[in-house]
N, C-alpha and C. Protein backbone atom coordinates (compact mmCIF):
# COMPACT_ATOMS: atom_id res chain seq x y z
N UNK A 1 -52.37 35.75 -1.30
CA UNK A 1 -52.95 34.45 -1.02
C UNK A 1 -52.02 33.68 -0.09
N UNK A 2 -52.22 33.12 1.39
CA UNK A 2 -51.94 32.30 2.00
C UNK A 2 -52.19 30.86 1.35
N UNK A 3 -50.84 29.84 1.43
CA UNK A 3 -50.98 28.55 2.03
C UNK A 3 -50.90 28.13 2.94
N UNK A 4 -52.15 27.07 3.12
CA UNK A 4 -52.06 26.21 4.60
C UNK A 4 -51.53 24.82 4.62
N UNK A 5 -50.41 24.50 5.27
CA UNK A 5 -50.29 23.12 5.00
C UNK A 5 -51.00 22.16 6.20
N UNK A 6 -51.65 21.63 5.30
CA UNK A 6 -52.35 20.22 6.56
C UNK A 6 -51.72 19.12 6.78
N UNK A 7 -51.84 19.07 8.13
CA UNK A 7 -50.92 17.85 8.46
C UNK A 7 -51.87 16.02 8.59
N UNK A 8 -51.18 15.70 8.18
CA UNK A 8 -51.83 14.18 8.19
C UNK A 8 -52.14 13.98 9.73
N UNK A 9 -53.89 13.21 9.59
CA UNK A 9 -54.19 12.65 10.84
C UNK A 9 -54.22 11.29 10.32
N UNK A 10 -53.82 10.59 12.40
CA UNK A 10 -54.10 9.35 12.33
C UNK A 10 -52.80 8.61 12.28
N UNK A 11 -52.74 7.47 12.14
CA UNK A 11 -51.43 6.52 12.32
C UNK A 11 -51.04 6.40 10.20
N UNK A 12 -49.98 6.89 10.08
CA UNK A 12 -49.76 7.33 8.33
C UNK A 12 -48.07 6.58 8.39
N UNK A 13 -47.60 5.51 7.78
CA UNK A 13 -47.03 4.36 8.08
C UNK A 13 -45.95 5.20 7.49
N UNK A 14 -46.04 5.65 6.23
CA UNK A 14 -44.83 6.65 5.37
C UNK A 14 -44.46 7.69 6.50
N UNK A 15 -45.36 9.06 6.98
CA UNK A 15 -44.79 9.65 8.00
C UNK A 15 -44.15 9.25 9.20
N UNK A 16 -44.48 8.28 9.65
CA UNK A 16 -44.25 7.40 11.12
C UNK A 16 -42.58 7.08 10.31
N UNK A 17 -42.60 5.85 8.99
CA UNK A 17 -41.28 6.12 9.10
C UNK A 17 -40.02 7.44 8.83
N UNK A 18 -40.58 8.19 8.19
CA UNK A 18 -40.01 9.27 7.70
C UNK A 18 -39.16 10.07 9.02
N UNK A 19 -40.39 9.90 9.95
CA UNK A 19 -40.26 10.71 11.51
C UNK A 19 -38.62 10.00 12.24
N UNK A 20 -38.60 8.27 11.78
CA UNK A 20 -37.92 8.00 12.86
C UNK A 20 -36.56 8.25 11.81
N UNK A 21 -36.41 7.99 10.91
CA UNK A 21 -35.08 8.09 9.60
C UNK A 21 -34.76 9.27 9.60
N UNK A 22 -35.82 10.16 10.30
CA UNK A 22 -34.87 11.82 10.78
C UNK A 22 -34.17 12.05 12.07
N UNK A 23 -35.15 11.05 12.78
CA UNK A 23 -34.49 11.49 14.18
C UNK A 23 -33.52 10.32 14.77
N UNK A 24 -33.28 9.38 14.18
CA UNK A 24 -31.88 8.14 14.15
C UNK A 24 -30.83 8.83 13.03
N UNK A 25 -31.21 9.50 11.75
CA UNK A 25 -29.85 9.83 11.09
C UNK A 25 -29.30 10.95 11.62
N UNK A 26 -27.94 10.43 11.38
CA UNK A 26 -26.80 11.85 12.23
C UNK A 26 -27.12 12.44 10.98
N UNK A 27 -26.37 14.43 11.17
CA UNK A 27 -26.81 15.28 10.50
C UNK A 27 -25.44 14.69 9.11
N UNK A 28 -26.22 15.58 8.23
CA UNK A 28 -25.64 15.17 7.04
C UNK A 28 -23.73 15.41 6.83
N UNK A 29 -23.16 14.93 6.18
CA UNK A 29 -21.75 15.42 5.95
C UNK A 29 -21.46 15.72 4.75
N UNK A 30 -20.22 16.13 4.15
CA UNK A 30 -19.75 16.98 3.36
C UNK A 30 -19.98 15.76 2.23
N UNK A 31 -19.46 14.37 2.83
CA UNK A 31 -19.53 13.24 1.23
C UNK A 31 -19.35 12.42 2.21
N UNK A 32 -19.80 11.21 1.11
CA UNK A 32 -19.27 9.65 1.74
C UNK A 32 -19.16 9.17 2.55
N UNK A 33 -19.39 8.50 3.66
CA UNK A 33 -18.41 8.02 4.41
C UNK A 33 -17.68 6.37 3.94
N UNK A 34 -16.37 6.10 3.86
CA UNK A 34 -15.95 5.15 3.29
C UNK A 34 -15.45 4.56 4.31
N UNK A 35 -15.63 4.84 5.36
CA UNK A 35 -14.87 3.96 6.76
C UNK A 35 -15.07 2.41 6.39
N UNK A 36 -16.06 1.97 6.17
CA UNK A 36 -16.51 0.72 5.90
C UNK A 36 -15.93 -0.24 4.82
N UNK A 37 -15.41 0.54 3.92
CA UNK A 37 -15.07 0.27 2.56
C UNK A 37 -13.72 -1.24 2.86
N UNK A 38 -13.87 -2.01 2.46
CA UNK A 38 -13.21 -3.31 2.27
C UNK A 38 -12.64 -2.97 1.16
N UNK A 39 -12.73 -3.23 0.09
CA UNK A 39 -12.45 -3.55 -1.01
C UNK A 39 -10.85 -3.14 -1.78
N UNK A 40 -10.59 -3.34 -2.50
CA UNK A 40 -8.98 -3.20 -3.13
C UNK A 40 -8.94 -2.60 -3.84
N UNK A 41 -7.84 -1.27 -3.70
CA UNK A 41 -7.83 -0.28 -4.17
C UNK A 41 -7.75 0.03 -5.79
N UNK A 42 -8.16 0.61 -6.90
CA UNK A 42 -8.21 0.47 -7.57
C UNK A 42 -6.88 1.35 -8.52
N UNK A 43 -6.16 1.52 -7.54
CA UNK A 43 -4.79 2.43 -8.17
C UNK A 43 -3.50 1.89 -8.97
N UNK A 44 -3.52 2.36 -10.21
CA UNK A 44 -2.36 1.43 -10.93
C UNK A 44 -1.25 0.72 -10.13
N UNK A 45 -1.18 -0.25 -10.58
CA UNK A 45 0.67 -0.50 -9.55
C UNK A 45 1.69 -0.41 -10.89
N UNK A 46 1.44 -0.14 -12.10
CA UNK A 46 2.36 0.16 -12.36
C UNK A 46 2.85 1.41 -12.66
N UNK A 47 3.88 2.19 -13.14
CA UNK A 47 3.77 3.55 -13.70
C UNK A 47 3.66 3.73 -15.07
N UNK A 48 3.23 5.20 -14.81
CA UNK A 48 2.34 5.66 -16.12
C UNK A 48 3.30 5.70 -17.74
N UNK A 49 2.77 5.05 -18.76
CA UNK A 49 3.80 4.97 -19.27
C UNK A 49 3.79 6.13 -20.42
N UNK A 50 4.44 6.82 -21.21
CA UNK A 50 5.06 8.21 -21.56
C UNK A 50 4.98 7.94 -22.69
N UNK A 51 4.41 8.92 -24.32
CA UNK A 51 4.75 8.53 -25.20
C UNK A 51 6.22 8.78 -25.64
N UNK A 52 6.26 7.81 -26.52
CA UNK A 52 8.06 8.17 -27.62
C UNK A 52 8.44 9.33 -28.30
N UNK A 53 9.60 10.03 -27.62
CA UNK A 53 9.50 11.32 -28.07
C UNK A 53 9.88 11.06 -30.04
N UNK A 54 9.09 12.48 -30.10
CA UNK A 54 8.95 12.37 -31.57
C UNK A 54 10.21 12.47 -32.65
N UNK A 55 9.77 11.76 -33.55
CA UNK A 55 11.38 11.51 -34.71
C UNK A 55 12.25 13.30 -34.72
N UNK A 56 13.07 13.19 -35.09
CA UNK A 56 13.91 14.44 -35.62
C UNK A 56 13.47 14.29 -36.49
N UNK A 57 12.80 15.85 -37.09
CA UNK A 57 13.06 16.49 -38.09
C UNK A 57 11.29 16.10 -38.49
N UNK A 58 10.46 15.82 -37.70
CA UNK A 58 9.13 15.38 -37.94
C UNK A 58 8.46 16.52 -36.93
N UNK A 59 8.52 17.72 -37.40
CA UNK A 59 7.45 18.73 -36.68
C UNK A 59 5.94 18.60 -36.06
N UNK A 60 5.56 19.24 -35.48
CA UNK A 60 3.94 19.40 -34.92
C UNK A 60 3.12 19.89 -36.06
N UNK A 61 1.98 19.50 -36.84
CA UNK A 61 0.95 20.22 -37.75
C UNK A 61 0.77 20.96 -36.86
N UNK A 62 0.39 22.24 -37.87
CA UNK A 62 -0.07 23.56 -37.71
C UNK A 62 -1.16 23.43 -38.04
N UNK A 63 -2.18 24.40 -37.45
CA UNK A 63 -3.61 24.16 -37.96
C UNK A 63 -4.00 25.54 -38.79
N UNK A 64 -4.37 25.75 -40.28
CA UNK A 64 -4.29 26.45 -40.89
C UNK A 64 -5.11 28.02 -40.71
């Protein structure tokens, strides 16, 4: 069994824009583009802080 696809006649406002949002967008890229990006970075300023090493003589549980 063949399919036929039919193409819309006539002035069709969804295809008309569809047509031009393909042929104005550059081809796709890998991610993102953030060139534009303003905003303030969201990276700690301080450093990461470490837990307290553990008491002497206070071992790791074992799991049975």
């Amino acid at each position: 069994m063949r399919t036929k696809i039919l193409r819309a006649r006539g002035n069709n406002l969804a295809s008309q824009a569809a047509a031009e949002a393909t042929a104005e967008d550059p081809a796709p890229t890998a991610g993102p583009d953030f060139s534009g990006d303003t905003r303030p970075s969201v990276a700690p300023t301080e450093k990461t802080i470490r837990p307290l090493p553990r008491p002497e003589g206070l071992a790791p549980q074992e799991n049975p």
